[in-house]
C-alpha atoms as a PDB file:
ATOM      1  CA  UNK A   1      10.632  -5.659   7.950  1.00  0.00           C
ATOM      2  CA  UNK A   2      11.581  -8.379   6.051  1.00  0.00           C
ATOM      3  CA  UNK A   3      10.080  -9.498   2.790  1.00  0.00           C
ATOM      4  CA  UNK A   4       7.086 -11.898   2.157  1.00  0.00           C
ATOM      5  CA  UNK A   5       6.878 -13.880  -0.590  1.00  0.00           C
ATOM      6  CA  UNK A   6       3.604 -13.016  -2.606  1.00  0.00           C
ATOM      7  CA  UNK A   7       3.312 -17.010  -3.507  1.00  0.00           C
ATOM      8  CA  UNK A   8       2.647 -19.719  -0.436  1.00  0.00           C
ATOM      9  CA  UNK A   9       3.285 -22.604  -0.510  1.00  0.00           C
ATOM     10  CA  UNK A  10       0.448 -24.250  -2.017  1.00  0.00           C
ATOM     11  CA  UNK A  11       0.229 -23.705  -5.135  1.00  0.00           C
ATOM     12  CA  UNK A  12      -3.178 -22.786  -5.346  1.00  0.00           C
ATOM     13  CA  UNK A  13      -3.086 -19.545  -3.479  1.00  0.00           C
ATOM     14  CA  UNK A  14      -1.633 -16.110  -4.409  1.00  0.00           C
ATOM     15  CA  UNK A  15      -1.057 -13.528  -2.192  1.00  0.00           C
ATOM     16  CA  UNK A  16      -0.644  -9.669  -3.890  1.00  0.00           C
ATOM     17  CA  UNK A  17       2.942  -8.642  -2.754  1.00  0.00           C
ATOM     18  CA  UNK A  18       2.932  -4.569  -1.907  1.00  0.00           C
ATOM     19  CA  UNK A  19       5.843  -2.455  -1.891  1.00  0.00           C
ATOM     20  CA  UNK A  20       5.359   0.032   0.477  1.00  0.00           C
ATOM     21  CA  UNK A  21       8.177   2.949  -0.216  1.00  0.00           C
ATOM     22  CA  UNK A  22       8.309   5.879   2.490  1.00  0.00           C
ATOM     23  CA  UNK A  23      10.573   8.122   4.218  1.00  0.00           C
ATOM     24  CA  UNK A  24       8.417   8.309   7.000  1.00  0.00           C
ATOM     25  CA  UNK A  25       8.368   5.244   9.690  1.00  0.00           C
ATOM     26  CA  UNK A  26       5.106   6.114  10.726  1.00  0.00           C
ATOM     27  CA  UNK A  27       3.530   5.602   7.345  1.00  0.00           C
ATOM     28  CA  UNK A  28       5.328   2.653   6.629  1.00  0.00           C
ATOM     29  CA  UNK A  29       4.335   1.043   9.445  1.00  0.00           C
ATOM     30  CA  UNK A  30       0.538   1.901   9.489  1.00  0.00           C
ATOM     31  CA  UNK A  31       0.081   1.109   5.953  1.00  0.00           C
ATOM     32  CA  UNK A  32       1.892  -2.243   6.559  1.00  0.00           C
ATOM     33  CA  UNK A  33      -0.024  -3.229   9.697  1.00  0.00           C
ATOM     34  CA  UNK A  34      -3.217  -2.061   8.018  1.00  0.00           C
ATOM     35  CA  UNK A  35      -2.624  -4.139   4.450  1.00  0.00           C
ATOM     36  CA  UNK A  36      -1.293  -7.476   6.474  1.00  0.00           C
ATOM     37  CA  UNK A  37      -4.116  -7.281   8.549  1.00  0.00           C
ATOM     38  CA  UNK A  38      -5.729  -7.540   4.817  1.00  0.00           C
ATOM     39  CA  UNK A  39      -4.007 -10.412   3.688  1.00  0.00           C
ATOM     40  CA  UNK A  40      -1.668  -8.908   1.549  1.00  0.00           C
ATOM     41  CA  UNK A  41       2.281  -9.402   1.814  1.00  0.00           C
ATOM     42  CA  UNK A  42       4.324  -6.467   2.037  1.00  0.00           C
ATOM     43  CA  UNK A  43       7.976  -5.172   1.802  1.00  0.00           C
ATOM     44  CA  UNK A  44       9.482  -1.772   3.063  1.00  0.00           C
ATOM     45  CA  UNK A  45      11.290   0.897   1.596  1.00  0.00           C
ATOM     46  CA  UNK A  46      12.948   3.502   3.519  1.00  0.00           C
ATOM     47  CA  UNK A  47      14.779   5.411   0.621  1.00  0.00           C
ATOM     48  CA  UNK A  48      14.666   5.660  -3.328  1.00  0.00           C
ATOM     49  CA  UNK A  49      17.529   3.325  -3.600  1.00  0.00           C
ATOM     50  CA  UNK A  50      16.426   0.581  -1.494  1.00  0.00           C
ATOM     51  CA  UNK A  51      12.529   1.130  -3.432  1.00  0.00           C
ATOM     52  CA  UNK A  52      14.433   0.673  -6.914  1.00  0.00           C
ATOM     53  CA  UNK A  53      16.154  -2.083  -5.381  1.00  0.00           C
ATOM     54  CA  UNK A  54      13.575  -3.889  -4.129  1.00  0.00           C
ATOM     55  CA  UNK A  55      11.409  -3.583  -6.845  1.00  0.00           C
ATOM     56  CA  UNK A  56      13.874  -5.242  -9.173  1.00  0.00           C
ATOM     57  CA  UNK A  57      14.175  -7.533  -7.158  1.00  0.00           C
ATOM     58  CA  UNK A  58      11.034  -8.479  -6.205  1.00  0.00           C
ATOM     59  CA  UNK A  59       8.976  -7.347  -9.188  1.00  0.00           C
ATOM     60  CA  UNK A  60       5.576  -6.719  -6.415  1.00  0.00           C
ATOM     61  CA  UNK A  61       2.353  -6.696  -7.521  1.00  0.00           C
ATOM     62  CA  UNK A  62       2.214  -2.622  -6.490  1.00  0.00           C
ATOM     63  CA  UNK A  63       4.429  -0.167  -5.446  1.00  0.00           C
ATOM     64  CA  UNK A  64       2.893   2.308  -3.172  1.00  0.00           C
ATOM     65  CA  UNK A  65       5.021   5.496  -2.578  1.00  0.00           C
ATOM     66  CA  UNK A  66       4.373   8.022  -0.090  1.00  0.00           C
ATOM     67  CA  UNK A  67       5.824  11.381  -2.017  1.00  0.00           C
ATOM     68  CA  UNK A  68       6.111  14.427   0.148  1.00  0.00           C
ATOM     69  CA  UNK A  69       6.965  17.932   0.055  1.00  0.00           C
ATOM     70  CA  UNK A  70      10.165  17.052   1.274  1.00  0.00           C
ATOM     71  CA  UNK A  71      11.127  14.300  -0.985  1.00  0.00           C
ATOM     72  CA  UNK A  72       9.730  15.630  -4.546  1.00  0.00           C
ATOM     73  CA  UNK A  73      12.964  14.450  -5.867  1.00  0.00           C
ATOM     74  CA  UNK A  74      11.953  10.863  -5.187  1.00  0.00           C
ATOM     75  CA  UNK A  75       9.208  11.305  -8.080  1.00  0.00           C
ATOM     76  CA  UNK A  76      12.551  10.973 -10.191  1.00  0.00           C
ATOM     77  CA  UNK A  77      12.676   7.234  -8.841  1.00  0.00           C
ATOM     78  CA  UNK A  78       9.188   6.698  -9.940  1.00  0.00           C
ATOM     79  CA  UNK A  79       9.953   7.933 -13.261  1.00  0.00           C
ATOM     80  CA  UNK A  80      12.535   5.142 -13.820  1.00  0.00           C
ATOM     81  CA  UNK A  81      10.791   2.383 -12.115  1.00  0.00           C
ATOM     82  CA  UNK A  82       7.878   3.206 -14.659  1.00  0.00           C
ATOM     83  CA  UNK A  83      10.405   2.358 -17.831  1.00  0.00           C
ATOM     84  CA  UNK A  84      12.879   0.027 -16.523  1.00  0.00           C
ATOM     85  CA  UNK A  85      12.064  -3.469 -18.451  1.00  0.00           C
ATOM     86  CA  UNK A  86      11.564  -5.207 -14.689  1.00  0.00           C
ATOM     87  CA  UNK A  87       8.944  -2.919 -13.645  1.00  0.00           C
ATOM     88  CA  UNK A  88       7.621  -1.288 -16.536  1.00  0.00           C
ATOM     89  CA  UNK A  89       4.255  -3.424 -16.285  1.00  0.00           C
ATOM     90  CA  UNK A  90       4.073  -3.026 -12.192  1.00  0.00           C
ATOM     91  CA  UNK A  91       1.555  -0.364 -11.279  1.00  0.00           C
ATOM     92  CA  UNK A  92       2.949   2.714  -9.331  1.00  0.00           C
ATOM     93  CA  UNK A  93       0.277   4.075  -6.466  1.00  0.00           C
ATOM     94  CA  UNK A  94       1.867   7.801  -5.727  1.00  0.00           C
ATOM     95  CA  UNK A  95       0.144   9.154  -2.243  1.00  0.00           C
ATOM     96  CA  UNK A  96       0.575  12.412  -2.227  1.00  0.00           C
ATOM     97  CA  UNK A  97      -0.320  15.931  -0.323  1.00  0.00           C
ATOM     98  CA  UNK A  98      -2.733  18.269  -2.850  1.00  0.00           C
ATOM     99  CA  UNK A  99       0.576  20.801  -2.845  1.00  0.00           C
ATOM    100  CA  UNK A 100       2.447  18.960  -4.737  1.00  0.00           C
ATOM    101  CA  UNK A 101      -0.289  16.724  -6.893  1.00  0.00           C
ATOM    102  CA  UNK A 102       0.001  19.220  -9.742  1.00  0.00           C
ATOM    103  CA  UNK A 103       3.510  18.819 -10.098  1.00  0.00           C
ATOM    104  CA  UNK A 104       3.562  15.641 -10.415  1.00  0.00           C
ATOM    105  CA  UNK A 105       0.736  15.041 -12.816  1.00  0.00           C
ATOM    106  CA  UNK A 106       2.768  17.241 -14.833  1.00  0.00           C
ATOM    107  CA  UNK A 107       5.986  15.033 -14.892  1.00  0.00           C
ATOM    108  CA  UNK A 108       4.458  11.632 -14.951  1.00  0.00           C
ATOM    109  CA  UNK A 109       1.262  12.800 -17.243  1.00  0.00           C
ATOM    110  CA  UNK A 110      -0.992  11.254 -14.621  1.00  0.00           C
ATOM    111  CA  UNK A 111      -4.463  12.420 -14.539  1.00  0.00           C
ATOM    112  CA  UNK A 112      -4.874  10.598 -10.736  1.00  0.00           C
ATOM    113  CA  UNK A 113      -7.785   7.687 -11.653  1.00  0.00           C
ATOM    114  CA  UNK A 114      -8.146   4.389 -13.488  1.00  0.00           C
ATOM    115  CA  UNK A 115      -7.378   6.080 -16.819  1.00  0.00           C
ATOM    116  CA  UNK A 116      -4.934   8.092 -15.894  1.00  0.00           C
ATOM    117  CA  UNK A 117      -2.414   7.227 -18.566  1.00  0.00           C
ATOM    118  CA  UNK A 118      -2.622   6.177 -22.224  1.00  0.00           C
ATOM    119  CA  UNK A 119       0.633   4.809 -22.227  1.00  0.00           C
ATOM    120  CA  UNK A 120       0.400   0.489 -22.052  1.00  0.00           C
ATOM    121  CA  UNK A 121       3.740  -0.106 -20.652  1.00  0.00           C
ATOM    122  CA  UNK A 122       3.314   1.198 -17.315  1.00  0.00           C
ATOM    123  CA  UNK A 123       0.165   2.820 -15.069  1.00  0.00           C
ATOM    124  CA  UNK A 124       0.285   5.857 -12.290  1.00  0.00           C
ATOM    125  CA  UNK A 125      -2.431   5.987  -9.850  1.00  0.00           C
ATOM    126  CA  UNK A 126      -2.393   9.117  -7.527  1.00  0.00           C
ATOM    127  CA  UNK A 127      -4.615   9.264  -4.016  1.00  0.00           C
ATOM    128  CA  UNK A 128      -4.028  12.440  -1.787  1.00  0.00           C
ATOM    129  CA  UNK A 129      -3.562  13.129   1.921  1.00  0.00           C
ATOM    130  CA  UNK A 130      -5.977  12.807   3.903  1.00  0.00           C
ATOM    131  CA  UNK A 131      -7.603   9.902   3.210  1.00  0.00           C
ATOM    132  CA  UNK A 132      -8.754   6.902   5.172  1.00  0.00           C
ATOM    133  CA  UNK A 133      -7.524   3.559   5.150  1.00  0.00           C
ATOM    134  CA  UNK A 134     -10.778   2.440   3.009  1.00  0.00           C
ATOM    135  CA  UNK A 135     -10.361   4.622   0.286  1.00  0.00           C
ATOM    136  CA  UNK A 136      -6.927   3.835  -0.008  1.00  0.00           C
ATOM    137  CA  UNK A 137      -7.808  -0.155  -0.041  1.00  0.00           C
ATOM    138  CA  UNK A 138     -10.538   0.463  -2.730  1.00  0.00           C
ATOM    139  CA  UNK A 139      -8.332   2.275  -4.557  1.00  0.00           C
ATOM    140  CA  UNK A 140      -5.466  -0.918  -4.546  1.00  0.00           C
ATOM    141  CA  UNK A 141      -8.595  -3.449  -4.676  1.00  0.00           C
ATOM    142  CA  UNK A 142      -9.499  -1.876  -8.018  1.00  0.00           C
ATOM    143  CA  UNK A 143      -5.962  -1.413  -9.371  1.00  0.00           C
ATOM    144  CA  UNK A 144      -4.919  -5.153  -8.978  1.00  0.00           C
ATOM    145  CA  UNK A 145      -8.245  -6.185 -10.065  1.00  0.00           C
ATOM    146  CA  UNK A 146      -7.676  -4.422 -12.826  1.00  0.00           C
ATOM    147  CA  UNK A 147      -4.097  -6.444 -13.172  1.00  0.00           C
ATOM    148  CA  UNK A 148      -5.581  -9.590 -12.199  1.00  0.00           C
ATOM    149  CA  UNK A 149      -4.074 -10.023  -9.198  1.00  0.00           C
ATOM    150  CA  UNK A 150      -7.779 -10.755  -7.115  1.00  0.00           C
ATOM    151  CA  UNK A 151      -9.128 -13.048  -9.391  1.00  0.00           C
ATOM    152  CA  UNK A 152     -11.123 -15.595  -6.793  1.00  0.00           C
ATOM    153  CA  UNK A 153      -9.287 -18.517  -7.733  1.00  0.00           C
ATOM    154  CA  UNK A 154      -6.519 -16.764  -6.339  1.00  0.00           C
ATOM    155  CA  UNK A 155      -7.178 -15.860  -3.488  1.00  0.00           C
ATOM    156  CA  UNK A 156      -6.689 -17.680  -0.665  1.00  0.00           C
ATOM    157  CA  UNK A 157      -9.806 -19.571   1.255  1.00  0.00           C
ATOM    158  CA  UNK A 158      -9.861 -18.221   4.569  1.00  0.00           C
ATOM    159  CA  UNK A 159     -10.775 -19.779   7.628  1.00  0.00           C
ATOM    160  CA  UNK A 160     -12.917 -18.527   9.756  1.00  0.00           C
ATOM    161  CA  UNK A 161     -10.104 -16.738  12.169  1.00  0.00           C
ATOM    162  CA  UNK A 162      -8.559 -14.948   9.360  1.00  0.00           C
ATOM    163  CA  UNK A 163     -11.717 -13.819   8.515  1.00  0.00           C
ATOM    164  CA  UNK A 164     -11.522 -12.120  11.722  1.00  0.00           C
ATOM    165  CA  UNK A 165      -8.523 -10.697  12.065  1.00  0.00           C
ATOM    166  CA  UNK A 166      -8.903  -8.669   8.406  1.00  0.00           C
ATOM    167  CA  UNK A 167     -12.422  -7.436   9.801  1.00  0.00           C
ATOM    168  CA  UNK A 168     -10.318  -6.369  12.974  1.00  0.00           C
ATOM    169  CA  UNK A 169      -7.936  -4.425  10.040  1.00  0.00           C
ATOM    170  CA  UNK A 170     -10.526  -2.473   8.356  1.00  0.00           C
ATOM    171  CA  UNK A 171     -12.252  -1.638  11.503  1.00  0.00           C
ATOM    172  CA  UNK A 172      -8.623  -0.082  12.959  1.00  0.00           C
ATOM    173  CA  UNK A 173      -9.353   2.513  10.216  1.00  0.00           C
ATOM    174  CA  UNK A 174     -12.857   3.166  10.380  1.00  0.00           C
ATOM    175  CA  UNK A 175     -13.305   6.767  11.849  1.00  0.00           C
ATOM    176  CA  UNK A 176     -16.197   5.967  13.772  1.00  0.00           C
ATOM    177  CA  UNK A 177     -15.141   3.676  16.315  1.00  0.00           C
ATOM    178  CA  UNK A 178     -13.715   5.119  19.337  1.00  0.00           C
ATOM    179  CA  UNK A 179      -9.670   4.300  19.462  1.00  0.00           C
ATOM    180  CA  UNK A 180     -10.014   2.623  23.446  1.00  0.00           C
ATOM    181  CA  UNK A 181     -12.333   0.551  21.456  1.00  0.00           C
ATOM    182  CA  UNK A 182     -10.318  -0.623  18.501  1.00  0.00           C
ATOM    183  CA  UNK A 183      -7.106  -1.302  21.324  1.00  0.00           C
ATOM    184  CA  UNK A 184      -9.468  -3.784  22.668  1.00  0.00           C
ATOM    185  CA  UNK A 185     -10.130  -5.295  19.942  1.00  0.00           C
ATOM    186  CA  UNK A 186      -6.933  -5.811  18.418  1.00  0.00           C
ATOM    187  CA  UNK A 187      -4.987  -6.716  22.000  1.00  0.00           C
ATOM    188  CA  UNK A 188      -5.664 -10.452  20.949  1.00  0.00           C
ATOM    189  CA  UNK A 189      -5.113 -10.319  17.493  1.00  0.00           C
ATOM    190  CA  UNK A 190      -2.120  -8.464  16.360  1.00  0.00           C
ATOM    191  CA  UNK A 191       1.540  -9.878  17.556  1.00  0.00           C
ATOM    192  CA  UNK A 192       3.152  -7.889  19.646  1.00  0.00           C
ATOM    193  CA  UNK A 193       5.772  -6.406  17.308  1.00  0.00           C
ATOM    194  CA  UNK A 194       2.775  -4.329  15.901  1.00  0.00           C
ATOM    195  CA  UNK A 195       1.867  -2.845  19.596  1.00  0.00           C
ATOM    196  CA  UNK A 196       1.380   0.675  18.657  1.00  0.00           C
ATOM    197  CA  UNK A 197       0.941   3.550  21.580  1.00  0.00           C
ATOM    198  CA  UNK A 198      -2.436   5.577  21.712  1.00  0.00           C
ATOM    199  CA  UNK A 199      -0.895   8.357  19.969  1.00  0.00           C
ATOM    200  CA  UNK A 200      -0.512   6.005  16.214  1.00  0.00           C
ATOM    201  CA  UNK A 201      -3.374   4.463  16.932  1.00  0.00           C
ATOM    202  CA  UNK A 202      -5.453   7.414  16.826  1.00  0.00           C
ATOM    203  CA  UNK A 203      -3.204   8.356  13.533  1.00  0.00           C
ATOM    204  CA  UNK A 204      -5.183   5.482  11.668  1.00  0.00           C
ATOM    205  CA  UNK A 205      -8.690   7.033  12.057  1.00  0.00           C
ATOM    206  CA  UNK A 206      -7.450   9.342   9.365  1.00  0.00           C
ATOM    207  CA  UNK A 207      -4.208   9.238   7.626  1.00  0.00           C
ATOM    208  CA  UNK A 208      -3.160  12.743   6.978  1.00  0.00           C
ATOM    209  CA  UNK A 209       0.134  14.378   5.368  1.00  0.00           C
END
């Protein structure tokens, strides 16, 4: 996927730029769909390397990273990313099975909410699998509000057909709405790059580890 700006254009707007860092396509790809449908702009990161890269580079409003039993060693990425001088102010959203939530509380000295460290050069925000797609968009909402990222004068004045499509987003992820349902829906909305088949759609009623 290639990278969006997180400025447009006009220079009145601002739109948060996510860094979405995960070994696993599947998560990339429904956390991107789901946050774009949002209005946010978003980058992928299929490796440690490429995350560290990117985030240099780009310097994102938030780095989500999808940390997994398999890829504990990645926390070590994290670490650095959290006191390197480009990213040292860029908040760091760890998802994360319960297994594993323990040890990494323990390395980073998170304490998974709002307060989680008392550190001022950097901030660790944890959320755990499973979770649904609102939860996890509160949980950003509130962490880049905290940053000032959503400040109104910000954000961009949508017309009515964007309003729309990021209704059309949130509902993809809302449990209760039967998944032949949400395909009609979105058939007229999303491009067809972001096509998924029945079996990923039904992954975004809950998104588990």
């Amino acid at each position: 996927m290639s990278t969006l700006s997180s400025k447009s254009d006009d220079s009145q707007t601002y739109f948060p730029l996510v860094l979405i860092f995960s070994t696993r396509e599947r998560i990339r790809d429904i956390l991107s769909v789901g946050l774009m449908q949002c209005h946010y702009r978003i980058t992928q990161a299929t490796n440690s390397n490429i995350a560290s890269l990117k985030a240099s580079q780009f310097v994102p409003d938030l780095i989500i990273a999808d940390i997994t039993a398999n890829n504990t060693k990645d926390i070590l990425m994290l670490n650095r990313l959290r006191h390197s001088d480009r990213t040292r102010n860029t908040p760091l959203l760890a998802v994360v099975p319960l297994a594993i939530k323990e040890k990494l509380e323990k390395i980073l000295d998170t304490k998974g909410d709002i307060t989680i460290t008392t550190t001022e050069d950097s901030q660790f925000y944890l959320i755990e699998y499973p979770f649904s797609f609102s939860d996890l968009l509160k949980k950003i909402e509130k962490i880049l509000n905290k940053y000032g990222k959503l400040l109104p004068e910000k954000r961009k004045k949508l017309g009515e057909e964007e309003q729309v499509k990021i209704r059309i987003g949130k509902r993809l992820f809302d449990a209760n709405i039967p998944t032949n349902k949400k395909l009609q829906e979105i058939a007229d909305v999303l491009h067809k790059q972001w096509v998924f088949p029945y079996t990923v759609i039904k992954a975004l009623d809950v998104i588990g580890s």
